[in-house]
Protein backbone atom coordinates (compact mmCIF):
# COMPACT_ATOMS: atom_id res chain seq x y z
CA UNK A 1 76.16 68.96 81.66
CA UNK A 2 78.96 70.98 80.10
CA UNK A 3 79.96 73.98 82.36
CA UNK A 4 79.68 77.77 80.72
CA UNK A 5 82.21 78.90 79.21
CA UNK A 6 84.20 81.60 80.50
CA UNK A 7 83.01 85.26 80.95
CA UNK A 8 79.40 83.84 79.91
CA UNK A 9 78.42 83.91 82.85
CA UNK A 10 76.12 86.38 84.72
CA UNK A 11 78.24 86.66 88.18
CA UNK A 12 81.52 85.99 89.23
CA UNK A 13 81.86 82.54 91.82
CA UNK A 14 83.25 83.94 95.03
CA UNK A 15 86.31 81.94 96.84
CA UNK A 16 87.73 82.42 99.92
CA UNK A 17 89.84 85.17 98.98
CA UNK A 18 86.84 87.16 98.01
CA UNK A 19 84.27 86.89 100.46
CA UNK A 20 84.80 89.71 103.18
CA UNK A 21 84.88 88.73 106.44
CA UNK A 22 83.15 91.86 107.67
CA UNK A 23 79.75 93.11 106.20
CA UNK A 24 79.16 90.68 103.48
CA UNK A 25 76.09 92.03 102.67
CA UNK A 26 77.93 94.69 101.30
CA UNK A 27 79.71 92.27 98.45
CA UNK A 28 78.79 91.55 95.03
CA UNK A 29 79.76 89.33 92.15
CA UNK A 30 77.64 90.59 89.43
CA UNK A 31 79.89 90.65 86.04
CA UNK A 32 78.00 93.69 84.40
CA UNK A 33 78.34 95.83 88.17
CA UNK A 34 82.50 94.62 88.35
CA UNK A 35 82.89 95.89 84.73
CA UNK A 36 81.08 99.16 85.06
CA UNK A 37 83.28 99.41 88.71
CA UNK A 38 86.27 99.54 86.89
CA UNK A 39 85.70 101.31 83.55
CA UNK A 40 84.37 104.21 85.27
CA UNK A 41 88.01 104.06 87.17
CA UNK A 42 91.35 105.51 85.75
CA UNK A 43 94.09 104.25 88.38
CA UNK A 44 94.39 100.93 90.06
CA UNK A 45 96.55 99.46 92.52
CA UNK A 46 98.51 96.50 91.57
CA UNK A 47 100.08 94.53 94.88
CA UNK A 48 102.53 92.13 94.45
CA UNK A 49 105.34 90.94 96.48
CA UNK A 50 109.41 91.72 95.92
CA UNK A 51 111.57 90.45 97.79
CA UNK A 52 109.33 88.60 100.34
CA UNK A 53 107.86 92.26 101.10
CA UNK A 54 104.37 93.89 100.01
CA UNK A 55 104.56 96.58 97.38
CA UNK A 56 101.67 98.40 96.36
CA UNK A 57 101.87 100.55 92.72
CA UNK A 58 99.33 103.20 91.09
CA UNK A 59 99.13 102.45 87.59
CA UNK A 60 96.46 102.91 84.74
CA UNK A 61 94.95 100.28 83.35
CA UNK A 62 92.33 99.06 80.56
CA UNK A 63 89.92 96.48 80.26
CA UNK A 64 89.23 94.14 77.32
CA UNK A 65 86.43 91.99 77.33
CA UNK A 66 87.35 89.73 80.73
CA UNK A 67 90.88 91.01 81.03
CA UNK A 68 92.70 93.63 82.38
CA UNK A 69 96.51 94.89 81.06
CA UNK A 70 98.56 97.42 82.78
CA UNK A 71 101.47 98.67 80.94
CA UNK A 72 105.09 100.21 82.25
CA UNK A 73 108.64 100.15 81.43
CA UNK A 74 110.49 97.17 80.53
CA UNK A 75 112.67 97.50 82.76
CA UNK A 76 109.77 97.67 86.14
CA UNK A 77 109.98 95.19 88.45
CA UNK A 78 106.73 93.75 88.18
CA UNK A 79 106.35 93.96 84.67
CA UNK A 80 110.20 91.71 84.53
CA UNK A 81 109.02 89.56 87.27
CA UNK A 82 105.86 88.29 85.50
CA UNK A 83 108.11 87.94 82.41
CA UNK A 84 109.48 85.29 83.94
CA UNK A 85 108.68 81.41 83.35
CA UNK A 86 105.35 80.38 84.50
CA UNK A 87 103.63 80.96 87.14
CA UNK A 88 103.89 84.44 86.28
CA UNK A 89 103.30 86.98 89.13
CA UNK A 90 100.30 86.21 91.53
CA UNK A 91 99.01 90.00 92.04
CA UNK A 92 96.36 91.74 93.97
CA UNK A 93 94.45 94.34 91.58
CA UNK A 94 91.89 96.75 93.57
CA UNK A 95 90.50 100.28 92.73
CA UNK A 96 87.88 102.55 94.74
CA UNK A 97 85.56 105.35 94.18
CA UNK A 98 84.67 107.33 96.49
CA UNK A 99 81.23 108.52 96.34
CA UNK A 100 79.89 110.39 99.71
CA UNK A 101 81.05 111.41 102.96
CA UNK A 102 78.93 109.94 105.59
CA UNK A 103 78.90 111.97 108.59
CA UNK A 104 76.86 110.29 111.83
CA UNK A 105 76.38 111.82 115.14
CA UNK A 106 79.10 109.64 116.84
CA UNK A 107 82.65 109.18 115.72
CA UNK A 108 82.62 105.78 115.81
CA UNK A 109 79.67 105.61 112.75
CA UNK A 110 81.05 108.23 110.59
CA UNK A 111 81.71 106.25 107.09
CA UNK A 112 82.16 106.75 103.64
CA UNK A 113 79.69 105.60 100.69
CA UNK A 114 82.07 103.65 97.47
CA UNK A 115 82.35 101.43 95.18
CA UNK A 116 85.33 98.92 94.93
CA UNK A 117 86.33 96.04 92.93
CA UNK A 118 89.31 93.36 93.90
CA UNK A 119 90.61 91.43 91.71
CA UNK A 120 93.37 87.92 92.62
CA UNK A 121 95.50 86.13 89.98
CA UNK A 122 98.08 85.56 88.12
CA UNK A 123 99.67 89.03 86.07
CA UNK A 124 101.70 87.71 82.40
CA UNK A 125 103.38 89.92 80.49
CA UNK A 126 102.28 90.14 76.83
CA UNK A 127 104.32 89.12 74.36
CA UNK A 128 102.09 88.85 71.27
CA UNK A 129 102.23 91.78 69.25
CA UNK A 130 98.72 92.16 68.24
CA UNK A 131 97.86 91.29 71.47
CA UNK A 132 99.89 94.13 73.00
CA UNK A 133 98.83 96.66 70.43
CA UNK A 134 95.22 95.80 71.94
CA UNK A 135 96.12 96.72 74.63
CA UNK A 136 98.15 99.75 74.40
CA UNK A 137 94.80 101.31 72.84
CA UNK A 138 92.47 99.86 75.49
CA UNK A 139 95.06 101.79 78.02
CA UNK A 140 94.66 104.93 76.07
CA UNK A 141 90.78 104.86 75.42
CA UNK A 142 90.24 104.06 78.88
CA UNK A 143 91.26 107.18 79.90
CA UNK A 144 88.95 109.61 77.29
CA UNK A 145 87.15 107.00 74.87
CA UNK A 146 87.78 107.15 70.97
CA UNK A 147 91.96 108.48 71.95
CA UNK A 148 93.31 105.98 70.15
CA UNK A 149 92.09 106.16 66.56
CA UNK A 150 92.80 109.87 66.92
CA UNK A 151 96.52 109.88 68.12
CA UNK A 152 100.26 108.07 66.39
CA UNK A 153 100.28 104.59 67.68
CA UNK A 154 103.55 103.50 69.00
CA UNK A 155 106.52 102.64 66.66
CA UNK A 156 108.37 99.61 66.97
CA UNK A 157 111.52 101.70 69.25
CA UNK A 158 108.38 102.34 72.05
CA UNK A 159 107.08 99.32 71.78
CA UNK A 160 110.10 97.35 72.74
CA UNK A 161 110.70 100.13 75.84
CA UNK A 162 106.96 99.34 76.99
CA UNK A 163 106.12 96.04 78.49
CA UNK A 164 102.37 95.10 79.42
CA UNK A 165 100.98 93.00 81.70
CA UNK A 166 97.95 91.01 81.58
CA UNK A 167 95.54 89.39 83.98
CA UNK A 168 91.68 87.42 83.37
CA UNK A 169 89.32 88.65 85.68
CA UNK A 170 88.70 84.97 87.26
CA UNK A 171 88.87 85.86 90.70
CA UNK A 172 87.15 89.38 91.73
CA UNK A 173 84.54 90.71 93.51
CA UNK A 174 82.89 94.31 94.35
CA UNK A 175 82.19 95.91 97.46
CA UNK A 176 79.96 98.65 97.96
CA UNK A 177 77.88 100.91 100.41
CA UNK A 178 75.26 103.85 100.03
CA UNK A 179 72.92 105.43 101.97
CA UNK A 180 73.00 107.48 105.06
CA UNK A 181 74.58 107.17 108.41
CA UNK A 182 73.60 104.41 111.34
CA UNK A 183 73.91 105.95 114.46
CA UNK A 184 72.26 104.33 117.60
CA UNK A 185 68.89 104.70 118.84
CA UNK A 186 70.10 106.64 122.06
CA UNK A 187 72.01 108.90 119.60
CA UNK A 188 69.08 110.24 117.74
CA UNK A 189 68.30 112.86 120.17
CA UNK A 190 72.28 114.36 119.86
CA UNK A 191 72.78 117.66 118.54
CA UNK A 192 74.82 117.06 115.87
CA UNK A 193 74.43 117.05 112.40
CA UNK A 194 74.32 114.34 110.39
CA UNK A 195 73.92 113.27 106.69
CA UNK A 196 75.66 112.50 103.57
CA UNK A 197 78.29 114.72 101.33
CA UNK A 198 78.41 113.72 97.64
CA UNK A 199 81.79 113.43 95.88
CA UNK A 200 81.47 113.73 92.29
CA UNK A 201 84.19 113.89 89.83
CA UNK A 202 84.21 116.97 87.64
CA UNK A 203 86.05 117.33 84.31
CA UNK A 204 87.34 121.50 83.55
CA UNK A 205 87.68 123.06 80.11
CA UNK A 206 90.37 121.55 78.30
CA UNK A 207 93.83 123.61 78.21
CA UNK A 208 95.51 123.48 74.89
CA UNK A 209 99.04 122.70 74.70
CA UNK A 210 101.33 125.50 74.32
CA UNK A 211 102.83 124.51 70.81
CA UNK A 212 99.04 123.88 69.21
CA UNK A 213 97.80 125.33 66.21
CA UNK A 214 95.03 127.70 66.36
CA UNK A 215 93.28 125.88 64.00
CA UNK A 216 93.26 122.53 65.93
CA UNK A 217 89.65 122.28 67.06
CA UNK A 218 88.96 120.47 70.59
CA UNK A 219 87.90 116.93 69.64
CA UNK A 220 84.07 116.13 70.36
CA UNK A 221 85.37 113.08 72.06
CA UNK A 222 87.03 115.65 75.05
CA UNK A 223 84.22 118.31 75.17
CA UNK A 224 82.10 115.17 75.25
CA UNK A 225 83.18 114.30 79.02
């Protein structure tokens, strides 16, 4: 029997690299849960290691279909070291949201309620134009949907000075926990409160730039988030 291809599938297989060793009940694999996880996010972390040391980076990021491209500078470490010949730069791709505070009646069971996604494999820097211009407006409409078609895409001067880099969601799982605190039986009776805080993101009215027109309305894609 032929195998699926890839991204057809309804979960993600999980390998030793992505099943937890604590609380596994916890992880996930589910494709359509590990997209929504990370579309809903606007920074990652990309871990790699220079120079026989960790580094950890903040970046943005946008997905396309079962990949995920980060862009920087062509001259960035990361983005020169996965430039080089194959294998490319094995990286460690995460991001987190933070959902609730979860406050128990002992110290030790105080928690927090998120949703995570961690992704393994190997970065490549994209050097296919089309390719790269796909991802240049995947970067920008992850961050307010519809951006792209409504801003100047990048000449060929910052296009050279940007370099992307690209990696298949192969390897990746989510982690996530809800619900209230789970203090001990004999804590019950403490006098402490205990419970849940929501953490909720909240967009503000959108401030103009100094040098815009009057005239310029708001687009319906911003008032829209």
């Amino acid at each position: 029997m032929e195998s699926a291809m890839p991204g057809t599938e309804t979960a993600y297989q999980p390998t030793d690299r992505t099943v937890p060793t604590r609380s596994r009940d916890r992880a996930a694999y589910d494709r359509d849960l590990v997209h929504a996880i990370l579309d809903e996010a606007y920074v990652c972390h990309l871990g790699f290691l220079r120079d026989g040391a960790p580094v950890v980076l903040p970046t943005l990021f946008g997905r396309v279909g079962e990949r995920l491209y980060v862009h920087g500078s062509t001259g960035s470490r990361p983005l020169r070291m996965a430039g080089q010949a194959d294998p490319g730069l094995p990286v460690c791709l995460t991001v987190t949201h933070v959902d609730g505070l979860v406050l128990a009646r002992s110290a030790f069971h105080h928690s927090i309620n998120y949703r995570s996604v961690v992704v393994h494999g190997i970065a490549h820097q994209v050097t296919d134009p089309e390719e790269k211009r796909t991802a240049l407006d995947a970067l920008v409409d992850h961050v307010v949907p519809g951006r792209s078609a409504d801003s100047r895409p990048a000449d060929a001067k910052e296009l050279a000075a940007t370099a992307v880099l690209r990696l298949d969601l192969d390897e990746v799982s989510a982690k996530l926990r809800a619900g209230g605190p789970h203090d001990e039986p004999e804590d019950l009776g403490l006098p402490h409160w205990a419970g849940v805080v929501p953490v909720r993101t909240a967009y503000g009215t959108p401030v103009p730039a100094s040098d815009l027109g009057p005239s310029t309305p708001v687009p319906g894609y911003v008032t829209a988030l």
